[in-house]
Protein backbone atom coordinates (compact mmCIF):
# COMPACT_ATOMS: atom_id res chain seq x y z
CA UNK A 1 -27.72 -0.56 9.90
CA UNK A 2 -24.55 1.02 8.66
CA UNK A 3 -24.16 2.13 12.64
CA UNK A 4 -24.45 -1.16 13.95
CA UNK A 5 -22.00 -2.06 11.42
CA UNK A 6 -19.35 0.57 12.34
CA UNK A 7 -19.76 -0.18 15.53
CA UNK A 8 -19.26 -3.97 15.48
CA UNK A 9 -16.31 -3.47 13.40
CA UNK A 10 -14.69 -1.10 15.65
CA UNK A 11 -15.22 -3.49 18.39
CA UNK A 12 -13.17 -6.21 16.35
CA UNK A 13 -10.46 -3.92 15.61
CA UNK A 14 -10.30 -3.27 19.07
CA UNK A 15 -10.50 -6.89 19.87
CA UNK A 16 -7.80 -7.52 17.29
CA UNK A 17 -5.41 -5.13 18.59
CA UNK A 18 -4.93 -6.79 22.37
CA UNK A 19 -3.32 -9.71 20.53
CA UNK A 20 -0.62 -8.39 19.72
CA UNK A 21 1.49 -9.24 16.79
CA UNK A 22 -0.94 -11.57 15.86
CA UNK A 23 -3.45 -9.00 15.74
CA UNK A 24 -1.42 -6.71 13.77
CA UNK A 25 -1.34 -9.43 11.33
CA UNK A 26 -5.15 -9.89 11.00
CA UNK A 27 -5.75 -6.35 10.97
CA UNK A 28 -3.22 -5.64 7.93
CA UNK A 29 -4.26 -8.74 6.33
CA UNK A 30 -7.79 -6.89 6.30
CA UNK A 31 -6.44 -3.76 5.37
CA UNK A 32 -4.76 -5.57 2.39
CA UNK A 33 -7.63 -8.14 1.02
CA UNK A 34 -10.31 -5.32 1.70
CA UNK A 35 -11.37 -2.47 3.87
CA UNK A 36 -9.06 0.08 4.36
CA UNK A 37 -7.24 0.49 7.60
CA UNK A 38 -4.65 3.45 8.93
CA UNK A 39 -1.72 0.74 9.19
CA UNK A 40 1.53 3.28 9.74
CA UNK A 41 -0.87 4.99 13.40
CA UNK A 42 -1.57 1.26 14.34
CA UNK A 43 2.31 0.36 14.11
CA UNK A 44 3.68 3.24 15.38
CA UNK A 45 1.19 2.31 18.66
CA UNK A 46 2.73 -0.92 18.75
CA UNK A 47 6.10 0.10 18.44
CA UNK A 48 5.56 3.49 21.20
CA UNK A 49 4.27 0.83 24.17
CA UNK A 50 6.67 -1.99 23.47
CA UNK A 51 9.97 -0.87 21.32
CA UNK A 52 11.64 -3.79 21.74
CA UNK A 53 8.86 -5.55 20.16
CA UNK A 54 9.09 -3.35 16.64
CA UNK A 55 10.81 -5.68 14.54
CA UNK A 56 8.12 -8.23 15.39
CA UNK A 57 5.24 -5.46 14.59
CA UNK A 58 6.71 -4.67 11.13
CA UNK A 59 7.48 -8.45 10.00
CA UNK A 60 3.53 -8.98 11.15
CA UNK A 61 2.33 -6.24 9.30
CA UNK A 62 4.67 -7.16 6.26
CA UNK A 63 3.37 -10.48 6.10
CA UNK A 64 -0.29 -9.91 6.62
CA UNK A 65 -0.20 -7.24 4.21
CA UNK A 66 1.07 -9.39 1.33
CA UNK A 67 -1.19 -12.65 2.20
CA UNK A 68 -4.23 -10.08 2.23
CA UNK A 69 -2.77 -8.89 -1.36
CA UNK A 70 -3.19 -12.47 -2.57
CA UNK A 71 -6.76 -11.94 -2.89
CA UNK A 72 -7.12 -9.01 -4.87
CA UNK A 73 -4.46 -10.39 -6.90
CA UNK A 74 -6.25 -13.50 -7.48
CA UNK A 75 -9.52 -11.92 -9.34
CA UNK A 76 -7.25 -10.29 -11.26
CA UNK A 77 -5.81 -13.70 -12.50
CA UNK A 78 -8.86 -15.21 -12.51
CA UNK A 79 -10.74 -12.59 -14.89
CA UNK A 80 -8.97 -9.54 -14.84
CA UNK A 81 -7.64 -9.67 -18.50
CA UNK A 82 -11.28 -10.35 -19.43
CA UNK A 83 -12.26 -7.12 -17.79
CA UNK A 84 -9.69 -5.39 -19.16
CA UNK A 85 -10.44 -6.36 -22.64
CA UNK A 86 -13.82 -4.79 -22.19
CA UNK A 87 -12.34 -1.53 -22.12
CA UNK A 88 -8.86 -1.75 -24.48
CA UNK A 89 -7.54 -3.72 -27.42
CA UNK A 90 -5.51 -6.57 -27.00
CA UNK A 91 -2.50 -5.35 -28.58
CA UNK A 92 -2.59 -2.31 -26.00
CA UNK A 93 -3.23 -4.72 -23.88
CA UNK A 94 0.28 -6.43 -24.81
CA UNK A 95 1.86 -3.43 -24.40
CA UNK A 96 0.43 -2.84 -21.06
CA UNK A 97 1.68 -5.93 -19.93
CA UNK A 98 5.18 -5.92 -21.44
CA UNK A 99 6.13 -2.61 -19.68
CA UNK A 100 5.08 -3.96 -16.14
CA UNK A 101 6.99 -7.20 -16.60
CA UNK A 102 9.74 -5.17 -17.16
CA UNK A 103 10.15 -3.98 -13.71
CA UNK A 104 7.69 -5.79 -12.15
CA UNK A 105 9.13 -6.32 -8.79
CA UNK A 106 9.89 -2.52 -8.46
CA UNK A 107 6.58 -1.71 -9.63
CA UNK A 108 5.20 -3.66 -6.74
CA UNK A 109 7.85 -3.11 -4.02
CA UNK A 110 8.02 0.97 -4.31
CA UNK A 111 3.89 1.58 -4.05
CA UNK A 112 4.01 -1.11 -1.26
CA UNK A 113 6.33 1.25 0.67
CA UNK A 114 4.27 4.66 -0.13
CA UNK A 115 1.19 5.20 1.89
CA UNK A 116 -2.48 6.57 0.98
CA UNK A 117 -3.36 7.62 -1.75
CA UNK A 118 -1.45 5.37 -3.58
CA UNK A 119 -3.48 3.02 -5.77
CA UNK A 120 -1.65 -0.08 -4.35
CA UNK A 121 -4.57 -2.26 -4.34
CA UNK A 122 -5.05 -1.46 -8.42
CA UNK A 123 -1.39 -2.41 -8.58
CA UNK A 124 -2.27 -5.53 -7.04
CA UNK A 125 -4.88 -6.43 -9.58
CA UNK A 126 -3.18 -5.61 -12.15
CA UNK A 127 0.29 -8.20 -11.33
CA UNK A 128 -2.95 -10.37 -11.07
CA UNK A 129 -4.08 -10.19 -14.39
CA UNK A 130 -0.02 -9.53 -15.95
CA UNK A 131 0.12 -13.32 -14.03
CA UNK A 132 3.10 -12.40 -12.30
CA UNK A 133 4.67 -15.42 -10.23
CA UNK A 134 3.38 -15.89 -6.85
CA UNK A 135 6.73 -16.04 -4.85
CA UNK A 136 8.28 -12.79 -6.71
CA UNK A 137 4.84 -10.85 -5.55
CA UNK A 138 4.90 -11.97 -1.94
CA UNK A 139 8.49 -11.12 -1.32
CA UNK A 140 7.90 -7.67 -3.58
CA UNK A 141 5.25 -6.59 -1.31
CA UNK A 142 6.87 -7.92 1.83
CA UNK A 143 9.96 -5.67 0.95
CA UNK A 144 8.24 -2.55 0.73
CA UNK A 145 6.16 -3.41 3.54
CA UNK A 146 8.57 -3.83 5.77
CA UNK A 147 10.72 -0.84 4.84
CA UNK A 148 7.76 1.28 5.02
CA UNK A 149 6.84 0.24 8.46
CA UNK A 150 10.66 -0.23 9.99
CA UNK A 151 10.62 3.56 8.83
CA UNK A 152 7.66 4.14 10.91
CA UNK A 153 9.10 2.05 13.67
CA UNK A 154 12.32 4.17 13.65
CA UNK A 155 10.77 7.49 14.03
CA UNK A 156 8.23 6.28 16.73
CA UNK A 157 11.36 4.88 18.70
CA UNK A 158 13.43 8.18 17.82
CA UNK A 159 11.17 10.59 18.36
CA UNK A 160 7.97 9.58 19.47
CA UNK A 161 4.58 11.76 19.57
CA UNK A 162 6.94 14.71 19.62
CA UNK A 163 7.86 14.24 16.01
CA UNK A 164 6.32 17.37 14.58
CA UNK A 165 7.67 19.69 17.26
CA UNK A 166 11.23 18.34 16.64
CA UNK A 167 10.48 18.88 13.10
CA UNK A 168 9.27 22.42 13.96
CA UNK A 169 12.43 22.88 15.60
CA UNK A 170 14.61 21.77 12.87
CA UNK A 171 13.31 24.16 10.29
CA UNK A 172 14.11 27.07 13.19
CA UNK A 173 17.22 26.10 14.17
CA UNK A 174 18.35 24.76 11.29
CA UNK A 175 16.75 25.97 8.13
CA UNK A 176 20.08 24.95 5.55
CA UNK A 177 19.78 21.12 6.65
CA UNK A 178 16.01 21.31 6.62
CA UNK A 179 16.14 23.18 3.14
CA UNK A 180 18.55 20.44 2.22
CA UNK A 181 16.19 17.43 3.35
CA UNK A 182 13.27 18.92 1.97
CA UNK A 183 14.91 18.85 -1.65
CA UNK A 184 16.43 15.03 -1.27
CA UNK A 185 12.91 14.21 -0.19
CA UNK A 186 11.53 15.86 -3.29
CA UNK A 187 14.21 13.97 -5.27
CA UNK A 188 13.60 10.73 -4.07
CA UNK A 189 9.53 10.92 -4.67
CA UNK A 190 10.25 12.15 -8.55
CA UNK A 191 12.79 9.38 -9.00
CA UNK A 192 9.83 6.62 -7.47
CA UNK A 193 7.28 8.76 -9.63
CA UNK A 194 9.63 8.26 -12.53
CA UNK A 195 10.02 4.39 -11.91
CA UNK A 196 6.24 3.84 -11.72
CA UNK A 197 4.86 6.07 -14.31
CA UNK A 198 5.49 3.66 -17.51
CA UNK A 199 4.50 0.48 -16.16
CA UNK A 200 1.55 0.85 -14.08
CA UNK A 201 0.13 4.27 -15.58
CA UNK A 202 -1.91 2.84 -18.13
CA UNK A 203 -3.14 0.32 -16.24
CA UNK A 204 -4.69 2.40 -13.85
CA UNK A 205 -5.96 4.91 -16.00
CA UNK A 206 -7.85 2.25 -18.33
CA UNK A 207 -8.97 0.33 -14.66
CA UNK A 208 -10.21 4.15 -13.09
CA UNK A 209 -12.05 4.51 -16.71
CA UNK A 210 -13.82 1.49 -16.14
CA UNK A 211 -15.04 2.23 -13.07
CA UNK A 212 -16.39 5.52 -14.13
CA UNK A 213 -18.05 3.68 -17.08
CA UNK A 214 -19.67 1.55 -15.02
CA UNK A 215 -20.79 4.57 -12.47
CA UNK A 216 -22.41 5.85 -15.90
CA UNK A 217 -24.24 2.78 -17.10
CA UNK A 218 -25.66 2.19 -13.72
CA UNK A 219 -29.23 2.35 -13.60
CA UNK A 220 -30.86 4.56 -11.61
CA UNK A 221 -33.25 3.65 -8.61
């Protein structure tokens, strides 16, 4: 069963992928709403056979990924506080929900533009159940989308598969600059680590707990 499965849904991926851009916006509206799908090696395949086609890649992606987002979002307005009260107070709760909506856009747009494992889908839910305003949400995650994948796009076009010898070659030839990337990178991840921390942490730590709880409860066959 779970063959037959894998196989008919690697036969629609494949399907979906001669269409284009209109198949990169199924497949990253699938990705988004619910099975998880290696986006940036789809793009980047896009971008590699047709390069003058990349801004039309990343826009697709962009845009399927936040209409798939509605979904998840929409349980969690629909009965994600309830769930949530299950498992915390309701004046942790408030507090929960005060720190997000004070950077509620960033907390959105930044995850959107980090890949796997970040726990963008959780961060979905939870604007969900904080009942943050459709139109702010869609452009949030379109933003970091598209930044995310143009950034893909740009390194395909640049540098192609021979990325990671060039980057090999960098480090030989020119250890200072690579020394000197290699920090701004690490910079630039505590700064986004910084930004997220206080108003989604919480959030998915009392979500993750859940989970567990339930794992726990479950009765056994």
């Amino acid at each position: 069963m779970k063959k037959s499965f894998l196989a008919k849904y690697g036969a629609l991926i494949a399907f979906l992928k001669s269409l284009g851009a209109w198949g990169v916006l199924i497949i990253s509206f699938m990705d988004a709403c619910a099975f998880g799908i290696p986006m940036d090696p789809l793009v980047a395949g896009y971008v590699y056979a047709n390069p003058h086609k990349s801004w039309l890649y990343c826009l697709a992606a962009a845009i399927g990924s936040a209409i798939g987002s509605l979904i998840p979002f929409g349980l969690g307005r629909a009965g994600g506080e309830l769930f949530l009260l299950k498992r915390i107070d309701e004046a942790k709760l408030k507090r929960i929900r005060d720190r997000f909506e004070k950077q509620e856009f960033l907390a959105l747009m930044i995850p959107a533009m980090l890949p796997p494992p970040t726990p963008f889908k959780l961060l979905v839910f939870s604007a969900g159940v904080f009942e943050m305003k459709v139109v702010p949400f869609l452009l949030a995650i379109i933003s970091g989308r598209l930044l995310r994948f143009a950034i893909v796009a740009a390194l395909t076009i640049f540098f192609g598969p021979q990325i990671v010898s060039e980057a090999k070659n960098l480090i030989l030839k020119h250890p200072s600059l690579a020394v000197a990337i290699g920090i701004l990178v690490l910079v630039i991840l505590y700064l986004i680590y910084r930004l997220l921390r206080e108003p989604v942490a919480e959030v998915t730590k009392e979500i993750e707990g859940t989970r567990e709880t339930a794992t726990e409860h479950r009765p056994k066959q």
